[in-house]
Protein backbone atom coordinates (compact mmCIF):
# COMPACT_ATOMS: atom_id res chain seq x y z
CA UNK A 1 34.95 -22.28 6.93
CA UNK A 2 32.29 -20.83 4.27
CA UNK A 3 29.48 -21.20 6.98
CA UNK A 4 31.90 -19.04 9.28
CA UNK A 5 32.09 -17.06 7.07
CA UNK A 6 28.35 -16.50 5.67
CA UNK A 7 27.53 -16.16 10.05
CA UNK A 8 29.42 -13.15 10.03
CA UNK A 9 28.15 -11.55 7.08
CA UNK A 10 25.02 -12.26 8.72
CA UNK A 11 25.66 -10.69 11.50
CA UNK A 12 27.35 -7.40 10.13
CA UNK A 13 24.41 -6.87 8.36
CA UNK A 14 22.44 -7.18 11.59
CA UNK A 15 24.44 -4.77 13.74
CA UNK A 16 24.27 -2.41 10.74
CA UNK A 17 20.76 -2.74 10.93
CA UNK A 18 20.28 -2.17 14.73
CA UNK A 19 22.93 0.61 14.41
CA UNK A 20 20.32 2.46 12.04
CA UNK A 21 17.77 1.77 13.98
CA UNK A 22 18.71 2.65 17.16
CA UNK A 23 19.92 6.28 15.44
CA UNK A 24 16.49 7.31 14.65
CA UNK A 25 15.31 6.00 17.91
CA UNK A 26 18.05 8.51 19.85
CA UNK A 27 16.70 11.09 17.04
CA UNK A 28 13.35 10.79 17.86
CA UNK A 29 13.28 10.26 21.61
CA UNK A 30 15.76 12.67 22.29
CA UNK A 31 16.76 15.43 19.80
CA UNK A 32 13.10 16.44 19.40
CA UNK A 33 12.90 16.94 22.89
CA UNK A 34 15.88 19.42 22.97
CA UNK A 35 14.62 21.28 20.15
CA UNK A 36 10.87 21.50 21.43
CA UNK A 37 10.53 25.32 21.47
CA UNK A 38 12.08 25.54 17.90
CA UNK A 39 9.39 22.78 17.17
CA UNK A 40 6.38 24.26 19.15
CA UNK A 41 6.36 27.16 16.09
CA UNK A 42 5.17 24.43 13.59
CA UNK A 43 1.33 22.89 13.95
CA UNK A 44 -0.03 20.08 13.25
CA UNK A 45 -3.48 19.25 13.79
CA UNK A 46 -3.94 22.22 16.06
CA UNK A 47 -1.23 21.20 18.28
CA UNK A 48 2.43 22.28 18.19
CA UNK A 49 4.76 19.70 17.23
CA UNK A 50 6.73 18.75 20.00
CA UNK A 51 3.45 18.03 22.12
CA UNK A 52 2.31 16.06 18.95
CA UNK A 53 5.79 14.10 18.69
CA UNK A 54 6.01 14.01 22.64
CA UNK A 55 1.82 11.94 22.62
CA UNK A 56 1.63 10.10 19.17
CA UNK A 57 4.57 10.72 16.81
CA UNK A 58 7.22 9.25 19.11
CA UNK A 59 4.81 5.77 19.55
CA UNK A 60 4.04 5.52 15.92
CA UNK A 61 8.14 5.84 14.93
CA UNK A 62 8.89 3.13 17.40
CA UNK A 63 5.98 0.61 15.24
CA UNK A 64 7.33 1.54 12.75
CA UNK A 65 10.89 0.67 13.74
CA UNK A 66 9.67 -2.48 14.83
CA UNK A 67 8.15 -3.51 11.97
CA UNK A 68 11.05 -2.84 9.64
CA UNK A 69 13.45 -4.65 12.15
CA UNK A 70 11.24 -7.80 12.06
CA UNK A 71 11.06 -7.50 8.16
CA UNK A 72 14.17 -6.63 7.46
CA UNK A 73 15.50 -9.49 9.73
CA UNK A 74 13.06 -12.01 7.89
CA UNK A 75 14.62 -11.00 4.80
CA UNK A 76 18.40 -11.09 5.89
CA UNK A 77 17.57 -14.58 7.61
CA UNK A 78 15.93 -16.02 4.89
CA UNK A 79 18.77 -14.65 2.15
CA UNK A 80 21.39 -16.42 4.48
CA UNK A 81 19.10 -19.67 4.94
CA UNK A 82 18.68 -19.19 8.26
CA UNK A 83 14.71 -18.71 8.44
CA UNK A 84 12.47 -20.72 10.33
CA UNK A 85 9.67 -22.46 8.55
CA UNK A 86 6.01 -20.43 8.14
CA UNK A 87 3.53 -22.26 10.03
């Protein structure tokens, strides 16, 4: 029963997680493109920000949501003893 139990604390924790991280996906894919004339008034680099977000920014975010998914998940796995052994 305890194991059950500890598998669906587990896996609360990991929809949580994907929850988050799928909300600043939706934020970054698609509520800067709906503001992107508001955002073409601020510069960055000589370029307006939307065309910025819309050729690097969006890319970089989605690394970067990849690596905190695969770190995060490391560390939820290995608190719950379900991490596989490092090489």
């Amino acid at each position: 029963m305890e194991q059950t139990r500890r598998q669906h604390e587990h896996w609360r924790r990991n929809l949580r997680l994907i929850g988050l991280l799928l909300a600043i996906w939706f934020l970054t894919t698609f509520v800067v493109i709906w503001f992107a004339r508001e955002l073409n008034e601020i510069v960055i680099a000589g370029f307006p920000l939307a065309f910025y977000m819309g050729a690097q920014g969006t890319l970089i975010i989605y690394l970067i949501l990849v690596r905190i998914y695969a770190t995060r998940m490391n560390d939820l796995d290995e608190h719950f003893g379900l991490s596989e052994p490092e090489l």
